[in-house]
PDB file of N, CA and C in Angstrom:
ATOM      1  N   UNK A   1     261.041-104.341  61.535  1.00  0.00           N
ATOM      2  CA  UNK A   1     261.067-104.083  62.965  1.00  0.00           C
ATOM      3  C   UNK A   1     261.060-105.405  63.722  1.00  0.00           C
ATOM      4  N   UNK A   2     261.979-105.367  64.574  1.00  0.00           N
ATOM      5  CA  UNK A   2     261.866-106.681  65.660  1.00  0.00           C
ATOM      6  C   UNK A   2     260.827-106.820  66.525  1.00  0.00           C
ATOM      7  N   UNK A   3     259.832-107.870  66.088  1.00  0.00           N
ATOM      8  CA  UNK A   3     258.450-108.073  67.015  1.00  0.00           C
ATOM      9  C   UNK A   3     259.359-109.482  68.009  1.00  0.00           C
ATOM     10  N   UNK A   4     259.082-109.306  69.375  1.00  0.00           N
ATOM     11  CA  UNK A   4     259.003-110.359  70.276  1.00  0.00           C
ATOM     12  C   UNK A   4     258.208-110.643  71.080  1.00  0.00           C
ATOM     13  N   UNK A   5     258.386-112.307  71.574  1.00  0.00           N
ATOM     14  CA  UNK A   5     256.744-112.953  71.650  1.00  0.00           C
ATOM     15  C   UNK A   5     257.254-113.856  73.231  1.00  0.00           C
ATOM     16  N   UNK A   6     256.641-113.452  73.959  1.00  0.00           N
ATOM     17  CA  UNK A   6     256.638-114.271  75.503  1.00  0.00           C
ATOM     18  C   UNK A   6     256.393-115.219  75.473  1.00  0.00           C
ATOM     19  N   UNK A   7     256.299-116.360  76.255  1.00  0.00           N
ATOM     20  CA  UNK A   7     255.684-117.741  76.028  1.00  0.00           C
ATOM     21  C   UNK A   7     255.860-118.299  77.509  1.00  0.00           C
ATOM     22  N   UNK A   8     255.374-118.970  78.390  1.00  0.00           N
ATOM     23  CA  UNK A   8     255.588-120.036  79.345  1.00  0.00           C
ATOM     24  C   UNK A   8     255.161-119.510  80.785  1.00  0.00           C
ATOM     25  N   UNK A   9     254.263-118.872  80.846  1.00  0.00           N
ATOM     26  CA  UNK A   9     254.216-118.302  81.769  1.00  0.00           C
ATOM     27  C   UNK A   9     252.781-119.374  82.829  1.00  0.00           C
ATOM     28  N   UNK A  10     252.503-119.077  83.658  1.00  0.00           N
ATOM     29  CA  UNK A  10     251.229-119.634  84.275  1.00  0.00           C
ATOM     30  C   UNK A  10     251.237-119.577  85.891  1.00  0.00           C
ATOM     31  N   UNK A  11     250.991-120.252  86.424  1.00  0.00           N
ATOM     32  CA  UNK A  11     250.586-120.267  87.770  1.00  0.00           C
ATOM     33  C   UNK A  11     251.204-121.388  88.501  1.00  0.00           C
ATOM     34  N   UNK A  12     252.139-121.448  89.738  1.00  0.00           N
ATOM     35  CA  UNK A  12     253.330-122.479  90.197  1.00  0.00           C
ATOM     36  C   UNK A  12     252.966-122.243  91.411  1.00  0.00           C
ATOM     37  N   UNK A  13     253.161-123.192  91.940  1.00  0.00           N
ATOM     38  CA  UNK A  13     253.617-123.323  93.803  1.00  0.00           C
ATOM     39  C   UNK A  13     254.830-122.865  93.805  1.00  0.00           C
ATOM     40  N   UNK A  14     255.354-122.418  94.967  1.00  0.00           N
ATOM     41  CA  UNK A  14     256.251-122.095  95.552  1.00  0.00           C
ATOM     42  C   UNK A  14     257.285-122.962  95.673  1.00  0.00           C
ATOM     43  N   UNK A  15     258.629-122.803  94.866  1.00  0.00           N
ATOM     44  CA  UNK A  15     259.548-124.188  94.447  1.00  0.00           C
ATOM     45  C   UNK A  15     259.217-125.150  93.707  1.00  0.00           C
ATOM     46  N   UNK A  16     258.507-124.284  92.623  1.00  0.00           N
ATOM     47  CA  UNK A  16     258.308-125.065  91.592  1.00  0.00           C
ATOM     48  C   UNK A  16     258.886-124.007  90.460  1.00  0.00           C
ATOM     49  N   UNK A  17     258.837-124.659  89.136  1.00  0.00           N
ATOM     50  CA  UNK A  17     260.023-124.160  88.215  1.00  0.00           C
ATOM     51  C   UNK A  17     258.318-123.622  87.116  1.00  0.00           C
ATOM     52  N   UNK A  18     259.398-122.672  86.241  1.00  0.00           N
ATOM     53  CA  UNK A  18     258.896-122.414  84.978  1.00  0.00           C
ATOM     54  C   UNK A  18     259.813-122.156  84.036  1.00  0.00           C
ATOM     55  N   UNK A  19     259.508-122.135  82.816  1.00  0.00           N
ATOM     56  CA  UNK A  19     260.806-121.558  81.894  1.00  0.00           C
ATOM     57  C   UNK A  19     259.899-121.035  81.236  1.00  0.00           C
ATOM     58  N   UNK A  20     260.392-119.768  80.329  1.00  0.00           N
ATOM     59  CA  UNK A  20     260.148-118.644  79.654  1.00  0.00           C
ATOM     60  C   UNK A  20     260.442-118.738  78.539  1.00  0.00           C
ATOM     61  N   UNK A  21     259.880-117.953  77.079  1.00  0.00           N
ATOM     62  CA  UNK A  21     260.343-118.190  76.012  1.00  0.00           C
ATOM     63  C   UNK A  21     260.451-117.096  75.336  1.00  0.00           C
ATOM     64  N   UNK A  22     261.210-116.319  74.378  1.00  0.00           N
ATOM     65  CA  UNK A  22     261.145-114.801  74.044  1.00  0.00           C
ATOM     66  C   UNK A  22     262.232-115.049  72.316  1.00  0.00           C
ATOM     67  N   UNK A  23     260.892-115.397  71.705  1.00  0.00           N
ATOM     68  CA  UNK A  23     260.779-116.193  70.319  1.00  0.00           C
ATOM     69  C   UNK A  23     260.978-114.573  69.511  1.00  0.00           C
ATOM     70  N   UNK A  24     261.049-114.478  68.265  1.00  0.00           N
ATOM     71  CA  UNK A  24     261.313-113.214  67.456  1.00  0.00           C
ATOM     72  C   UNK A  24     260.869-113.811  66.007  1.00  0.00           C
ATOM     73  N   UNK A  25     260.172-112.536  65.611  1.00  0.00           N
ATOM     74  CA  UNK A  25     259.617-112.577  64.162  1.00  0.00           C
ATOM     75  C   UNK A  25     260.230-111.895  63.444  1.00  0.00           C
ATOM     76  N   UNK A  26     260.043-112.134  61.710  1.00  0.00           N
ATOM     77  CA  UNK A  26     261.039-111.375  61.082  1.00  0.00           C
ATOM     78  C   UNK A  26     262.198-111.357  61.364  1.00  0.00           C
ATOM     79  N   UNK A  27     263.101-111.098  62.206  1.00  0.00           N
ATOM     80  CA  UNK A  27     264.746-110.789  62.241  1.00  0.00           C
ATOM     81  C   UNK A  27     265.121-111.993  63.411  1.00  0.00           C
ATOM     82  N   UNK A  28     266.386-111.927  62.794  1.00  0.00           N
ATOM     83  CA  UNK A  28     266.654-112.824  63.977  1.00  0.00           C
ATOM     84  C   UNK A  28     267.005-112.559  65.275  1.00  0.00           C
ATOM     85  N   UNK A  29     267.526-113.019  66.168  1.00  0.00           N
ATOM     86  CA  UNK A  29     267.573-112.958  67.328  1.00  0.00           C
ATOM     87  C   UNK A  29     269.266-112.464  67.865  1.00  0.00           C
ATOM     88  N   UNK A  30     269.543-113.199  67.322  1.00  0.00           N
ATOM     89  CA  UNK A  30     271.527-113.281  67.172  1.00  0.00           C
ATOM     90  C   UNK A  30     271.928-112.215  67.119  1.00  0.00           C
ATOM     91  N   UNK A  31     271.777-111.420  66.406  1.00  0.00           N
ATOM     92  CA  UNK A  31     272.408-109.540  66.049  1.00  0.00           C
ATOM     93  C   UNK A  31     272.434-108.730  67.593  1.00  0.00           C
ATOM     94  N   UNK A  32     271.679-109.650  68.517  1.00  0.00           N
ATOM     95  CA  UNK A  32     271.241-108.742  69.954  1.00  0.00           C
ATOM     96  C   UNK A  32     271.780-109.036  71.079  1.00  0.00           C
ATOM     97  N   UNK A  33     271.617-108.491  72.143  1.00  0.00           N
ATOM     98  CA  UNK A  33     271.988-108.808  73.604  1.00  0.00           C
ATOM     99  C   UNK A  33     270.470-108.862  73.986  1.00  0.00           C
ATOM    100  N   UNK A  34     270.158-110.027  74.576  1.00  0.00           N
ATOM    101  CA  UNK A  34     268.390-110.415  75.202  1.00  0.00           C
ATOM    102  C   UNK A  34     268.479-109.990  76.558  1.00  0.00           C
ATOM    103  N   UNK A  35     267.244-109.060  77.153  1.00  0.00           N
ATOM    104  CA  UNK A  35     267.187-108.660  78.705  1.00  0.00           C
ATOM    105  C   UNK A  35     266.052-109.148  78.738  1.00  0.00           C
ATOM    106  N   UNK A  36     265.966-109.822  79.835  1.00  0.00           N
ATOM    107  CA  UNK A  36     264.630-109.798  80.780  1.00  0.00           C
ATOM    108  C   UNK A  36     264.410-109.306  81.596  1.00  0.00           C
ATOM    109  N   UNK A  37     263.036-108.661  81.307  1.00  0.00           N
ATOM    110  CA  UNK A  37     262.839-107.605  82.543  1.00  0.00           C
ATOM    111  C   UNK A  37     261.584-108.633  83.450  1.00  0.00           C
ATOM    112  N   UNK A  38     261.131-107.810  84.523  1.00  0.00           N
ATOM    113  CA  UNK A  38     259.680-108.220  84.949  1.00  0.00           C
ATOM    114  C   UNK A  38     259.020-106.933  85.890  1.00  0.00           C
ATOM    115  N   UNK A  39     257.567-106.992  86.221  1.00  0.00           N
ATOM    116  CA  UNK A  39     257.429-105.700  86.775  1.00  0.00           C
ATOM    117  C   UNK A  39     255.905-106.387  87.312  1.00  0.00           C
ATOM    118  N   UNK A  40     256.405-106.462  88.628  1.00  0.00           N
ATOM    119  CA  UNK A  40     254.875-106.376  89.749  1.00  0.00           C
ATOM    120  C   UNK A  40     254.090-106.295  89.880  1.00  0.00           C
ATOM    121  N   UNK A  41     252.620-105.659  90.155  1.00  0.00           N
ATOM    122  CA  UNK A  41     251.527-104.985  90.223  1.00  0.00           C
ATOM    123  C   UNK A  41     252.554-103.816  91.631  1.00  0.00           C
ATOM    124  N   UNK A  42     252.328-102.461  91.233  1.00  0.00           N
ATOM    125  CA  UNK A  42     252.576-101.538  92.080  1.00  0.00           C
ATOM    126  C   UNK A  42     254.497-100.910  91.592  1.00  0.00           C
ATOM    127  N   UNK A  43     254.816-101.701  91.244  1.00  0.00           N
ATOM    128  CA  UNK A  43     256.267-101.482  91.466  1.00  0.00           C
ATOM    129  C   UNK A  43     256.821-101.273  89.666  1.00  0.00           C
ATOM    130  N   UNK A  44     258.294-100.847  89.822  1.00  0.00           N
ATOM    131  CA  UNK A  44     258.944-100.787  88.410  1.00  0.00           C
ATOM    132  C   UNK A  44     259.077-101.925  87.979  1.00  0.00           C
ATOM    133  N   UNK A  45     259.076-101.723  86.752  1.00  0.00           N
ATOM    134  CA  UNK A  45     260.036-102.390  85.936  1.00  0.00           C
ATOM    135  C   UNK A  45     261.527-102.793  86.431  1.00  0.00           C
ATOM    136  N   UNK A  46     261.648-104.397  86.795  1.00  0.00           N
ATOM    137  CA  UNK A  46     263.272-104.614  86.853  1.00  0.00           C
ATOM    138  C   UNK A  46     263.790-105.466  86.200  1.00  0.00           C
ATOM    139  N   UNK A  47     265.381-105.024  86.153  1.00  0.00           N
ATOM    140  CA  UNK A  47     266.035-105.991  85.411  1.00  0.00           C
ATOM    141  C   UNK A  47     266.216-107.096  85.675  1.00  0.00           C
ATOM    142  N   UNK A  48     266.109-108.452  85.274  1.00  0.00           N
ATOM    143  CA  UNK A  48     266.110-109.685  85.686  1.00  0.00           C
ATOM    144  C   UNK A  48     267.205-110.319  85.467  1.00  0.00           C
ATOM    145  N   UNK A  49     267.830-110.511  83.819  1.00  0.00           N
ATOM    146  CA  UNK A  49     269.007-110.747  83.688  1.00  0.00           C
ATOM    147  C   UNK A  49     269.241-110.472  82.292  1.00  0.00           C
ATOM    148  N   UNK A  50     270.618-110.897  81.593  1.00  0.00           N
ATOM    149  CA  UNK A  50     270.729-110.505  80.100  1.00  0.00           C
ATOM    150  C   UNK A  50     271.790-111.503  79.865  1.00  0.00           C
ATOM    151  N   UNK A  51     271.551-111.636  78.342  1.00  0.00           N
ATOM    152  CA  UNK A  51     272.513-112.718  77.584  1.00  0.00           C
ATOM    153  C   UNK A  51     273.473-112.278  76.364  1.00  0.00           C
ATOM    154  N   UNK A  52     274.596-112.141  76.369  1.00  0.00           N
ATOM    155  CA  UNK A  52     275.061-111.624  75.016  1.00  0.00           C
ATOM    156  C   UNK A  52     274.720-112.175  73.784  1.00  0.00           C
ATOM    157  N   UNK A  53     275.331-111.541  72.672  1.00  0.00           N
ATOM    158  CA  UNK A  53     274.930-112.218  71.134  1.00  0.00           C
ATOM    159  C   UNK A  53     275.216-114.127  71.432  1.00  0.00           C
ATOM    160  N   UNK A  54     276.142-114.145  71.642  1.00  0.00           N
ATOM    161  CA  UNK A  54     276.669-115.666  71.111  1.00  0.00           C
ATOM    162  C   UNK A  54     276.344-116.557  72.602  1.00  0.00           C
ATOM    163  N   UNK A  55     275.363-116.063  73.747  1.00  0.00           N
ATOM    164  CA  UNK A  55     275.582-116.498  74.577  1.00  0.00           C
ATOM    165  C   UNK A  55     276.352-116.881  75.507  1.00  0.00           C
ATOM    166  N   UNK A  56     277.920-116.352  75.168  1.00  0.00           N
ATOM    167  CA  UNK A  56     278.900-116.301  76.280  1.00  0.00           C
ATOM    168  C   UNK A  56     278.653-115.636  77.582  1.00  0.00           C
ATOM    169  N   UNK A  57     278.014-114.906  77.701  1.00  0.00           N
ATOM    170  CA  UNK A  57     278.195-114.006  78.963  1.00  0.00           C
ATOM    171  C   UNK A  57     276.783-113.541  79.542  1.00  0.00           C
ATOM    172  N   UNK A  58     276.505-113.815  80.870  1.00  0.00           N
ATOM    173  CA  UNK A  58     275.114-113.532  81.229  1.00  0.00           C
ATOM    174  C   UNK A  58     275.282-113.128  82.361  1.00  0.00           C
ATOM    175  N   UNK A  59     273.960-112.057  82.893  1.00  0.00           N
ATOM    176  CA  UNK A  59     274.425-111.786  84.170  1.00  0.00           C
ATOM    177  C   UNK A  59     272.529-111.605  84.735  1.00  0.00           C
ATOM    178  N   UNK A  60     272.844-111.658  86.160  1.00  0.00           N
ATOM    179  CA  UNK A  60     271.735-111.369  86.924  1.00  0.00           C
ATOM    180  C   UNK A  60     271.598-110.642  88.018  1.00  0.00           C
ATOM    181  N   UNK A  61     270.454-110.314  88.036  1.00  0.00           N
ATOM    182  CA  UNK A  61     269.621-109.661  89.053  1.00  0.00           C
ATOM    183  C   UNK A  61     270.503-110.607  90.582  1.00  0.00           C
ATOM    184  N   UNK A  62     271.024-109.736  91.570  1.00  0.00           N
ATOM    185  CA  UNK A  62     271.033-110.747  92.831  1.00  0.00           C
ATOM    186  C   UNK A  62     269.867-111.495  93.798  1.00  0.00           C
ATOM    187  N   UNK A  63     268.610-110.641  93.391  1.00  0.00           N
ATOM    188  CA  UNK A  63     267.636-111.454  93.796  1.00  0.00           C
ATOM    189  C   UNK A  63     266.870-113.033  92.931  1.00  0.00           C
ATOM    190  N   UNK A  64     267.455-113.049  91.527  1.00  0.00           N
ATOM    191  CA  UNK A  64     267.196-114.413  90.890  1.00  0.00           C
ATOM    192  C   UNK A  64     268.373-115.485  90.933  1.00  0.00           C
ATOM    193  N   UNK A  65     269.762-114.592  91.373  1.00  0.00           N
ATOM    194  CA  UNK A  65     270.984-115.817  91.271  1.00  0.00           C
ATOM    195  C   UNK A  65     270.723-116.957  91.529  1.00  0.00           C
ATOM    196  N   UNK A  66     271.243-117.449  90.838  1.00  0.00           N
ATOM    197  CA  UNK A  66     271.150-119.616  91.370  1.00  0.00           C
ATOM    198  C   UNK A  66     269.833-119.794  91.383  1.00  0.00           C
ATOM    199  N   UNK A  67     269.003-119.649  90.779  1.00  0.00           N
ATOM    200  CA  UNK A  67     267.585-119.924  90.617  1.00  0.00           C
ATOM    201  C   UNK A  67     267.157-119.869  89.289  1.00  0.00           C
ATOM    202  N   UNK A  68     267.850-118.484  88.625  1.00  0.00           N
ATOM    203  CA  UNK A  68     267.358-118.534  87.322  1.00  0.00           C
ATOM    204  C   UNK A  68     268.596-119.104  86.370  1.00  0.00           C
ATOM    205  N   UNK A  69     268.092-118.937  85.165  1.00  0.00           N
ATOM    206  CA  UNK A  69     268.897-119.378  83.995  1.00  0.00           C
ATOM    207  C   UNK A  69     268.931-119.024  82.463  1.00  0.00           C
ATOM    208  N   UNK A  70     269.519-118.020  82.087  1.00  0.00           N
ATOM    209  CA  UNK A  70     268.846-117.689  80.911  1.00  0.00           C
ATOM    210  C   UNK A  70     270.222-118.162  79.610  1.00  0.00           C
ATOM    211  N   UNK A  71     269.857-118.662  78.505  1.00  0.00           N
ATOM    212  CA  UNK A  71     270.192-119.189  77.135  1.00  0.00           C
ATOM    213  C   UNK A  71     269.546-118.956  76.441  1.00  0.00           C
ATOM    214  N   UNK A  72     270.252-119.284  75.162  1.00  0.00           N
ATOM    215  CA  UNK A  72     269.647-118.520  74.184  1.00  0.00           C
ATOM    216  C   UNK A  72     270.161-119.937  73.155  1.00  0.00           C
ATOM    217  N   UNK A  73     269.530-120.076  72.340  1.00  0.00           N
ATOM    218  CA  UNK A  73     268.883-121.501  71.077  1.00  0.00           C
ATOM    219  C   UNK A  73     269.335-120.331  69.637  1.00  0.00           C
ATOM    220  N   UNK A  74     270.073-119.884  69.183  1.00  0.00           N
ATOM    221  CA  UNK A  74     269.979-119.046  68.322  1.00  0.00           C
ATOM    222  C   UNK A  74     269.644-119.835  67.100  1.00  0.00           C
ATOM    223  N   UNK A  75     269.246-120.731  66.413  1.00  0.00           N
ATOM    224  CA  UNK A  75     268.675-121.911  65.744  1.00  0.00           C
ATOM    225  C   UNK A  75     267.554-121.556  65.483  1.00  0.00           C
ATOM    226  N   UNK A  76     267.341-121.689  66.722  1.00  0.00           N
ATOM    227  CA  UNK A  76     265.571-121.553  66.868  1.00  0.00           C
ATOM    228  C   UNK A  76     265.416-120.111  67.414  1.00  0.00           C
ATOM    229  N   UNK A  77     265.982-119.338  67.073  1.00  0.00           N
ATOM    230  CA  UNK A  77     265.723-117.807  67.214  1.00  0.00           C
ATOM    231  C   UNK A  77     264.896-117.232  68.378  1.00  0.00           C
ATOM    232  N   UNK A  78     265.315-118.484  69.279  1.00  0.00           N
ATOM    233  CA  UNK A  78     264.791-117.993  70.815  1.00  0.00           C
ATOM    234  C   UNK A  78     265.875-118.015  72.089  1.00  0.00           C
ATOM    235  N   UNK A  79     265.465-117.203  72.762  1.00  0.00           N
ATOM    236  CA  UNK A  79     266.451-116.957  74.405  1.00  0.00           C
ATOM    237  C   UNK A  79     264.762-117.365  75.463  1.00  0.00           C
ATOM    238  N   UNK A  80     265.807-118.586  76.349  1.00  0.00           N
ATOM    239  CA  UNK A  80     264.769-118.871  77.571  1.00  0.00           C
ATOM    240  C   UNK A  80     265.174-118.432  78.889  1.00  0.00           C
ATOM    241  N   UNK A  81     264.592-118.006  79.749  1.00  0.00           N
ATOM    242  CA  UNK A  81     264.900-118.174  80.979  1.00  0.00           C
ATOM    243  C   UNK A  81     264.481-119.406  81.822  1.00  0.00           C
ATOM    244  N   UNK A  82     265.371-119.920  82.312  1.00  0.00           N
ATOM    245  CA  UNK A  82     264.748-121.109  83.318  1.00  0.00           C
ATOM    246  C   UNK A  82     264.651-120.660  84.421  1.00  0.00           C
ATOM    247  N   UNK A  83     263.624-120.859  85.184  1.00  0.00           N
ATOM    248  CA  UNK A  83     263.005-120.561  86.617  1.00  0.00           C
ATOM    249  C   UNK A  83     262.832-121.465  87.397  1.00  0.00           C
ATOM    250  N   UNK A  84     263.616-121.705  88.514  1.00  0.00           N
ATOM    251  CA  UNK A  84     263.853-122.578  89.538  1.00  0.00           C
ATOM    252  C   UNK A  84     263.591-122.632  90.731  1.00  0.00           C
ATOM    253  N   UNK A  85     262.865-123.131  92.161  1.00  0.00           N
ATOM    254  CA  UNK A  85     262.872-122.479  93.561  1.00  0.00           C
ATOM    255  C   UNK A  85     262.197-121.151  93.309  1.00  0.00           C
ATOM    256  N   UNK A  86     261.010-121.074  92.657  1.00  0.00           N
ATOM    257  CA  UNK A  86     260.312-119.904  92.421  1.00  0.00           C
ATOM    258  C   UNK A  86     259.455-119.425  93.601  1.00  0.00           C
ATOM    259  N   UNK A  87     259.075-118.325  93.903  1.00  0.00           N
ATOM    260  CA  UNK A  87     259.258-117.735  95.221  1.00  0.00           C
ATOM    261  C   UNK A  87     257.733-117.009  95.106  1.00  0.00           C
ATOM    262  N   UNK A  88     257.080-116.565  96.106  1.00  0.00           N
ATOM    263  CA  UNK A  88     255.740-115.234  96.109  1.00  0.00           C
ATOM    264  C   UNK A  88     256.191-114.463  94.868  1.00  0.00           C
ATOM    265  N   UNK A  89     257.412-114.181  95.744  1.00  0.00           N
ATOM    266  CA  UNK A  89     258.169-112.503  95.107  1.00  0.00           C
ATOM    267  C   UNK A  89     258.482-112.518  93.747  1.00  0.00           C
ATOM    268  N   UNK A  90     258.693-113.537  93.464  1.00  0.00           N
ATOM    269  CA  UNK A  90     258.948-113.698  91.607  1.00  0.00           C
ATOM    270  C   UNK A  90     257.847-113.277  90.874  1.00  0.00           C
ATOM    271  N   UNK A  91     256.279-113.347  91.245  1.00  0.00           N
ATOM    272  CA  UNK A  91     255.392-113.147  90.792  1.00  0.00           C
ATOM    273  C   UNK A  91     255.004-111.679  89.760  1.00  0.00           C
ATOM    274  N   UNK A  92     255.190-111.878  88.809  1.00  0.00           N
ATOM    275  CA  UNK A  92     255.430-110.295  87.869  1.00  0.00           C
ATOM    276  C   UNK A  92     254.843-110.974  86.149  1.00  0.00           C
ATOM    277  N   UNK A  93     254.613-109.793  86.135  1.00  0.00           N
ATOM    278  CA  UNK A  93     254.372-109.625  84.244  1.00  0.00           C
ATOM    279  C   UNK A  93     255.877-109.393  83.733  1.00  0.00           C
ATOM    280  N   UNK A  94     256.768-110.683  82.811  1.00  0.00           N
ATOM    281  CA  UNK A  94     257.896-111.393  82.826  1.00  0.00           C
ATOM    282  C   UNK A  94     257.699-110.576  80.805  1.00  0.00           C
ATOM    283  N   UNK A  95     258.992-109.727  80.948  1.00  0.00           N
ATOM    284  CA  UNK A  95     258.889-108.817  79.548  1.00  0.00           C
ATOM    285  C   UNK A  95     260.506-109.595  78.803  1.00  0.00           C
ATOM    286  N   UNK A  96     260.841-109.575  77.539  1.00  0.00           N
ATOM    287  CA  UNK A  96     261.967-109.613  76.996  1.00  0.00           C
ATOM    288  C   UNK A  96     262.301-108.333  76.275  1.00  0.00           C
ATOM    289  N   UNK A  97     263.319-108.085  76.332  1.00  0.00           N
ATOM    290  CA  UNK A  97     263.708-106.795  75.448  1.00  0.00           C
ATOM    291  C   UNK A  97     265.011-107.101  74.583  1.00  0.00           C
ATOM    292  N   UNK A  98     264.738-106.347  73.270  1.00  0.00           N
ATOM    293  CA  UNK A  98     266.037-106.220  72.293  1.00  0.00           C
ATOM    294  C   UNK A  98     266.470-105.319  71.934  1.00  0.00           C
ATOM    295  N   UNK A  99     267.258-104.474  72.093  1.00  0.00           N
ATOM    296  CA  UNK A  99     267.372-103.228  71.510  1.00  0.00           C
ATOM    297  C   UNK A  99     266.620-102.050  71.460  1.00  0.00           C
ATOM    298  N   UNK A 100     265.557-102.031  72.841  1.00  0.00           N
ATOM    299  CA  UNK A 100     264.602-101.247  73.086  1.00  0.00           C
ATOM    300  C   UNK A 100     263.219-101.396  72.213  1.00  0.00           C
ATOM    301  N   UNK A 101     263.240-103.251  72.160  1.00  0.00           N
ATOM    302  CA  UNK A 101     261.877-103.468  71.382  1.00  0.00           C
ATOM    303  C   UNK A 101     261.346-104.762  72.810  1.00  0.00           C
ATOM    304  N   UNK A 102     259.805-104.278  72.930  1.00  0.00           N
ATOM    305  CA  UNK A 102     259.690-104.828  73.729  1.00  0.00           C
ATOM    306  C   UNK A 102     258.777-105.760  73.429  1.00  0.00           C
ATOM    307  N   UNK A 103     258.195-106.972  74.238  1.00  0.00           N
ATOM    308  CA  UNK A 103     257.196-108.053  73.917  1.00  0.00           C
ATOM    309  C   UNK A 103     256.171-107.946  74.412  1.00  0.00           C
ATOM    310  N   UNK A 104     254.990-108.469  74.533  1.00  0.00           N
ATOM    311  CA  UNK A 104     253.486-108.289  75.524  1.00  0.00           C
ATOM    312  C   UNK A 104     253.806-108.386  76.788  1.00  0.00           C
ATOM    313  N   UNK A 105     254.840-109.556  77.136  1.00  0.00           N
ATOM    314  CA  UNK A 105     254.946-109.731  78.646  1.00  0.00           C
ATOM    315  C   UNK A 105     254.279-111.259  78.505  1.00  0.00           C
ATOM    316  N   UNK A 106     254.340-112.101  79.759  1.00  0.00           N
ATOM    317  CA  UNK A 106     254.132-112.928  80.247  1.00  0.00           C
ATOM    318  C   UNK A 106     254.029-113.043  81.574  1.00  0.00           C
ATOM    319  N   UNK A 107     252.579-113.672  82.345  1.00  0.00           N
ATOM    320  CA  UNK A 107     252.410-113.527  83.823  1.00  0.00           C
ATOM    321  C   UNK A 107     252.978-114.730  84.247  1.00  0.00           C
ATOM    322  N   UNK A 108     253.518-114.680  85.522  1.00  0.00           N
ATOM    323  CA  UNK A 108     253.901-115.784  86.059  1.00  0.00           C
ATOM    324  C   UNK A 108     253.736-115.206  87.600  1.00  0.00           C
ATOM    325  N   UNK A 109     252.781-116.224  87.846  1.00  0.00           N
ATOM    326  CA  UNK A 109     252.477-116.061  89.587  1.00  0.00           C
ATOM    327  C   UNK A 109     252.800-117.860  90.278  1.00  0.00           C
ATOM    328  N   UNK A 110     253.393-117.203  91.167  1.00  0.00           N
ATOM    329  CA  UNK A 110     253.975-118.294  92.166  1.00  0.00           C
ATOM    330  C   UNK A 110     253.002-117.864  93.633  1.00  0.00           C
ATOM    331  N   UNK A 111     252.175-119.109  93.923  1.00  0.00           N
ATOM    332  CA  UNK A 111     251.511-119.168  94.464  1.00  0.00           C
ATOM    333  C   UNK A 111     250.553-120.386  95.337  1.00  0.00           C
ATOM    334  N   UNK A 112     250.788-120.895  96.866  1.00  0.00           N
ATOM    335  CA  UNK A 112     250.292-122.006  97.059  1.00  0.00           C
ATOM    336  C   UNK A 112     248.721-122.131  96.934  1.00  0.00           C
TER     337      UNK A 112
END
C-alpha cells in the first residue's frame, strides 16, 4: 500500500515562502499523478494543484496561480510544492494524495 508523508510545513509572515514535501514509502512515486489538496478550519477540502507521472503537465487552483509551484524529484521519490507571496488565506492543513491514498497533512499558517 502507498503510505505518504508531508513535510515543511510551519508558521510564515505574510509574503513569505514555504515549500512542501510529499515523500512515499514502499512504492514509488512515478506510477502516479500527485494532488495537493488543503482544507481550513471550517471549510472543505480543496484542490490546490496536481502533477502528472513524468512531470510534464501541472495545473492549479486559480487562487494559488503564480505563487505556487509544484515538481516532482522522481529520484528521490518526492513531489514539492513551492509556496510563494503566501497569504492569511493560504493558511490550511496542506494534504498530498495518490490514487486516493492520503498523507497526515501538514499545517501551514501564514501569519504576522
Amino acid at each position: 500500500q502507498l503510505q505518504l508523508v508531508e513535510s515543511g510545513g510551519g508558521l510564515v509572515q505574510p509574503g513569505g515562502s514555504l515549500r512542501l514535501s510529499c515523500a512515499a514509502s514502499a512504492l514509488t512515486l512515478d506510477y502516479y499523478i500527485i494532488s495537493w489538496f488543503r482544507q481550513a478550519p471550517g471549510k472543505e477540502r480543496e484542490g490546490v494543484s496536481c502533477i502528472s507521472r513524468d512531470g510534464g503537465t501541472t495545473n492549479y487552483a486559480d487562487s494559488v496561480k503564480g505563487r505556487f509551484t509544484i515538481y516532482r524529484d522522481n529520484a528521490e521519490n518526492t513531489v514539492y510544492l513551492q509556496m510563494n507571496s503566501l497569504k492569511p488565506e493560504d493558511t490550511a492543513v496542506y494534504y498530498c494524495n495518490a490514487a486516493g491514498n492520503w498523507g497526515q497533512g501538514t499545517q501551514v499558517t501564514v501569519s504576522s
